[in-house]
Protein backbone atom coordinates (compact mmCIF):
# COMPACT_ATOMS: atom_id res chain seq x y z
CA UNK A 1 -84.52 -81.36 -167.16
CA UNK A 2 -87.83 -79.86 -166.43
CA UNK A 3 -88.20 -77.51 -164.09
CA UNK A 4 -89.93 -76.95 -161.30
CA UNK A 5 -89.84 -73.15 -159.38
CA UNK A 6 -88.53 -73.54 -155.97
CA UNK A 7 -85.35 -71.84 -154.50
CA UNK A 8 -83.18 -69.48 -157.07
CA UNK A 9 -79.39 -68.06 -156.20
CA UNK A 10 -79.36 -65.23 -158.45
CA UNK A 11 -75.64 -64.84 -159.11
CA UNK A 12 -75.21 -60.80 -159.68
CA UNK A 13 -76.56 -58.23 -157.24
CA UNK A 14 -75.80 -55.20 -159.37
CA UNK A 15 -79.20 -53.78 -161.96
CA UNK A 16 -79.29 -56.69 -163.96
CA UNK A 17 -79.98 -58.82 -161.04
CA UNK A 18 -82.68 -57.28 -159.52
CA UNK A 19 -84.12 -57.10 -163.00
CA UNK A 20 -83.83 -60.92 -162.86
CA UNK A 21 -84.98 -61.19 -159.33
CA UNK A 22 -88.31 -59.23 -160.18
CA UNK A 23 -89.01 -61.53 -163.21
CA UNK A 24 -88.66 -64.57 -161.24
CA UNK A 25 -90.50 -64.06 -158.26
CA UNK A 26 -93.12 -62.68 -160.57
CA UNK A 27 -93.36 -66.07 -162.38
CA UNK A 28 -93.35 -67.71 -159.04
CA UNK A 29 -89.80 -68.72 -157.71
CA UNK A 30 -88.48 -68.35 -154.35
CA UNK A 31 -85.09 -66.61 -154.07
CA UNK A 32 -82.46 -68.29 -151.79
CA UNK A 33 -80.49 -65.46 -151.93
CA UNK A 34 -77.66 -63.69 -154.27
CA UNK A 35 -73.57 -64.04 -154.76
CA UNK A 36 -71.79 -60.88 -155.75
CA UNK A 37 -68.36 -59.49 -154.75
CA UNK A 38 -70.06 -56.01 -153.12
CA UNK A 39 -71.31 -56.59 -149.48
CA UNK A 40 -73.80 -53.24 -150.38
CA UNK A 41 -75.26 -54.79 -154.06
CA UNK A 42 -78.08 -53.50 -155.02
CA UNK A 43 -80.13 -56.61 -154.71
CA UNK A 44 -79.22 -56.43 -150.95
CA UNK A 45 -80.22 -52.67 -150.46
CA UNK A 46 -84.14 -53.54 -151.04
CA UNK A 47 -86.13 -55.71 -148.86
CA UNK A 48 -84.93 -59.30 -150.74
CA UNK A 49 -82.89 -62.31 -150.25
CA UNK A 50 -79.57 -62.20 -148.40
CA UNK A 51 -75.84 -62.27 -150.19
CA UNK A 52 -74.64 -65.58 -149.38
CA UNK A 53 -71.16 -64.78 -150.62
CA UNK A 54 -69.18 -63.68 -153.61
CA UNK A 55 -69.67 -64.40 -156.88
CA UNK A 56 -66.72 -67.14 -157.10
CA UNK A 57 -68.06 -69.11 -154.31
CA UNK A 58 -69.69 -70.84 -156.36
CA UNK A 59 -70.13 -74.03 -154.04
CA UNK A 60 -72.37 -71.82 -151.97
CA UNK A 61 -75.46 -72.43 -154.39
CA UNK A 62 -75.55 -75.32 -152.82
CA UNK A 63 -78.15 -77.89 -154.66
CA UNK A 64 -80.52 -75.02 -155.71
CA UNK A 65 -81.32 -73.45 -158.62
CA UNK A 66 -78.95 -70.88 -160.23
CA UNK A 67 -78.90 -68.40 -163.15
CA UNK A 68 -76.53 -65.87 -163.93
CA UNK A 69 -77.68 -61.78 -163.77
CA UNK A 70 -74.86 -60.01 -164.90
CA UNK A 71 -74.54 -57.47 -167.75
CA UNK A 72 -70.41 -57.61 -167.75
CA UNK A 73 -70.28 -60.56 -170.75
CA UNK A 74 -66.45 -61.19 -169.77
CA UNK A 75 -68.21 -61.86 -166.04
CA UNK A 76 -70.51 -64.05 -166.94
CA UNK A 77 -68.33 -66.24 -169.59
CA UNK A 78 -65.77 -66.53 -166.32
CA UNK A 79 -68.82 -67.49 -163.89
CA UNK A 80 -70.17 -70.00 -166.57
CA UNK A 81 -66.88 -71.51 -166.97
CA UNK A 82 -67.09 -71.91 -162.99
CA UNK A 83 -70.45 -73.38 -162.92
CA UNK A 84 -70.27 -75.81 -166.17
CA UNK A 85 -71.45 -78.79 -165.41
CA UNK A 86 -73.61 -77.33 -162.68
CA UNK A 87 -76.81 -78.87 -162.61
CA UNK A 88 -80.19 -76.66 -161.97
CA UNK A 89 -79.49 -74.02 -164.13
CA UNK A 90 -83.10 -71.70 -164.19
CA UNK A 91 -84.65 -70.51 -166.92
CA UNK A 92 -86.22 -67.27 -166.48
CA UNK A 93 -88.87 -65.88 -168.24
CA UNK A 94 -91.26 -62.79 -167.20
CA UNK A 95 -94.47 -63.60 -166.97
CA UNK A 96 -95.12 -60.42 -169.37
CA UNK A 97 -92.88 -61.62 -172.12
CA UNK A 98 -94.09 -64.16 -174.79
CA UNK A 99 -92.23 -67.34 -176.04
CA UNK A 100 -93.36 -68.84 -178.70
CA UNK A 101 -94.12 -72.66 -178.42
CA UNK A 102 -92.02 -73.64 -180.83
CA UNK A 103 -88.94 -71.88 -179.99
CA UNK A 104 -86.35 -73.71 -177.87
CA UNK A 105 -84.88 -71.89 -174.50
CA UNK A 106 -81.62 -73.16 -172.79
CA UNK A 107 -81.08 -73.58 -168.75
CA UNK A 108 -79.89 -70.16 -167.67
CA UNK A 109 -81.37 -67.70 -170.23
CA UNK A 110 -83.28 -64.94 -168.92
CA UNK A 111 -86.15 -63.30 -171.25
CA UNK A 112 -87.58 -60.07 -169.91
CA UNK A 113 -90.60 -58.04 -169.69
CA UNK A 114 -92.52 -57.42 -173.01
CA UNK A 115 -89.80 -59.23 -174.87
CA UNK A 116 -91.30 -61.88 -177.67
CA UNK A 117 -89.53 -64.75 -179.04
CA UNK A 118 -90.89 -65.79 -182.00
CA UNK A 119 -91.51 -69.48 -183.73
CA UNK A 120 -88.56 -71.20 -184.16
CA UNK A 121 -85.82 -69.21 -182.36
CA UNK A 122 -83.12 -70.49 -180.69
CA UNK A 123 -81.37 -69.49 -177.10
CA UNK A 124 -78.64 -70.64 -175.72
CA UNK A 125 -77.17 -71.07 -172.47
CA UNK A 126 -76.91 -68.19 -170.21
CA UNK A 127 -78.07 -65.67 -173.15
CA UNK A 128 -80.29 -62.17 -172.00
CA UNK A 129 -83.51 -61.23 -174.01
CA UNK A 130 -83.92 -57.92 -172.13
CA UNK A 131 -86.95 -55.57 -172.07
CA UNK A 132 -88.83 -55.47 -175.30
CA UNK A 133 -86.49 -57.09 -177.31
CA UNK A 134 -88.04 -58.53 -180.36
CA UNK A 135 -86.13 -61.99 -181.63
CA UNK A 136 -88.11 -62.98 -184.53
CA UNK A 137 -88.24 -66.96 -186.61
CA UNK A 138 -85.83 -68.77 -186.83
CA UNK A 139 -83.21 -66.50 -184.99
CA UNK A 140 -80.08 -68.11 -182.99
CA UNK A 141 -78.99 -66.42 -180.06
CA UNK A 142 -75.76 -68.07 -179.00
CA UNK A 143 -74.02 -69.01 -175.07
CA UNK A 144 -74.20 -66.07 -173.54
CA UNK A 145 -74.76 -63.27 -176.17
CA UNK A 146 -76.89 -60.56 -174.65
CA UNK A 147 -79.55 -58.71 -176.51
CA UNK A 148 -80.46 -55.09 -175.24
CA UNK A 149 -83.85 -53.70 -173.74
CA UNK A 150 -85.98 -52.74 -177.33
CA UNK A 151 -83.71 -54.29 -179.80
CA UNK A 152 -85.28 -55.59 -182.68
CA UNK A 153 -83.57 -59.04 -184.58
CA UNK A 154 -84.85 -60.20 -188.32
CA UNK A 155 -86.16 -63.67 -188.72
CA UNK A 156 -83.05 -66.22 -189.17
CA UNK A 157 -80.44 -63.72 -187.47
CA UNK A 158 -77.47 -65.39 -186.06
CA UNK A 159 -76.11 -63.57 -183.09
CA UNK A 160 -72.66 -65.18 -182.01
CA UNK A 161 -71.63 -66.85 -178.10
CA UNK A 162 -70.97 -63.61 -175.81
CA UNK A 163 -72.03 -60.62 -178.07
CA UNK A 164 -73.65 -57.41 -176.86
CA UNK A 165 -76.47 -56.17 -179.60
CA UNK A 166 -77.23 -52.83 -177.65
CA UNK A 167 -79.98 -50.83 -176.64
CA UNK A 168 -82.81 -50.11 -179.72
CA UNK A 169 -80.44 -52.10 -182.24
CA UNK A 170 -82.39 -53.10 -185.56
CA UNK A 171 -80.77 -55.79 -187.40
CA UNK A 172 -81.92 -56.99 -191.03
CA UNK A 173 -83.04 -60.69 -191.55
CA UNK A 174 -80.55 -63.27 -192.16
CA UNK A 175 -77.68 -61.16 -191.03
CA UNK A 176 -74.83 -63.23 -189.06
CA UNK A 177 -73.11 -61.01 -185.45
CA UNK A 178 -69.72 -62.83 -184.60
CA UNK A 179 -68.58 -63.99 -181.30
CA UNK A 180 -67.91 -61.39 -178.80
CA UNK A 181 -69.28 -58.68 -181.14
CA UNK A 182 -70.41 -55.37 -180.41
CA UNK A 183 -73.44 -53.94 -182.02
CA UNK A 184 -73.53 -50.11 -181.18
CA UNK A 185 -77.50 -48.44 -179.76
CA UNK A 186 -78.20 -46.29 -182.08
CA UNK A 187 -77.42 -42.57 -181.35
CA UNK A 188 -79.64 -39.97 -179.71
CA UNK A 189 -78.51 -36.23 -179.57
CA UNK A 190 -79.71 -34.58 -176.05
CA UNK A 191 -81.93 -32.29 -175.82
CA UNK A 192 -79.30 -29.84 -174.29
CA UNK A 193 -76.88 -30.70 -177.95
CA UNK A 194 -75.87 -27.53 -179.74
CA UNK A 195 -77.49 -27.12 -182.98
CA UNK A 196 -76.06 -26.60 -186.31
């Protein structure tokens, strides 16, 4: 279905969704407004769109566009679950990232600022390409699997439906992350951490 920007429920008002709010209204949607369980969500404590309800009442999206801005994967799988079948799900891209023409996105994924998508990937449903991440040819990023801000992914990298490849994460071409997977950031010491 191609889509035309109009009216977005973002569903998440936590970080992650006024992440996704920012990148959308930058690439020219109107937000409806936001579900999420907290009456004091973050997306509601700027000057924005209204809550319309929690994040289960799902009928309140009405016949408007929807995407999913959550970082909790368990979250999301439930609200997907809740909303298959759903038509008008968005597909969110920020207007700094780059997608490359011959890569194919899914309704509801969400690619961030200075995050590139190279020839040939894949994304499916409701999957995050956060800030900077780097997904290069021929990559498949499965339902809902969420890649980090500045993580970098090899050329034909399979990332598995609903895993997490955190924050500054290199992985090697051709390597395969299973479902539900956890791929660590790499560590940092402080700058306050006792030396040896």
């Amino acid at each position: 279905m191609a889509q035309t920007r109009g009216s977005l429920v973002i569903l998440g008002g936590g970080g992650h969704g006024v992440v996704v709010g920012e990148g959308a209204r930058l690439a020219g949607w109107g937000l409806a407004g936001y579900l999420d369980d907290h009456e004091q969500a973050t997306l509601g404590t700027q000057p924005g769109p209204p809550r319309l309800g929690d994040l289960r009442e799902i009928e309140r999206i009405g016949d408007r566009w929807w995407i999913l801005a959550l970082g909790d994967a368990g979250l999301r799988k439930e609200l997907a679950a809740l909303c298959a079948g759903r038509s008008f799900g968005a597909t969110i891209i920020h207007p700094e990232a780059f997608v490359s023409p011959s890569a194919e996105l899914a309704p509801g994924v969400f690619v961030g600022p200075g995050a590139i998508v190279h020839a040939h990937a894949r994304v499916a449903e409701h999957a995050i390409i956060n800030s900077g991440a780097i997904i290069e040819h021929h990559a498949r990023i499965d339902t809902g699997a969420h890649i980090a801000p500045g993580t970098v992914l090899g050329g034909n990298v399979i990332v598995g439906p609903w895993a997490l490849v955190g924050l500054g994460a290199r992985v090697i071409p051709g390597a395969t992350i299973g479902q539900g997977s956890v791929v660590g950031a790499p560590a940092r010491p402080s700058a306050s951490a006792p030396s040896d």
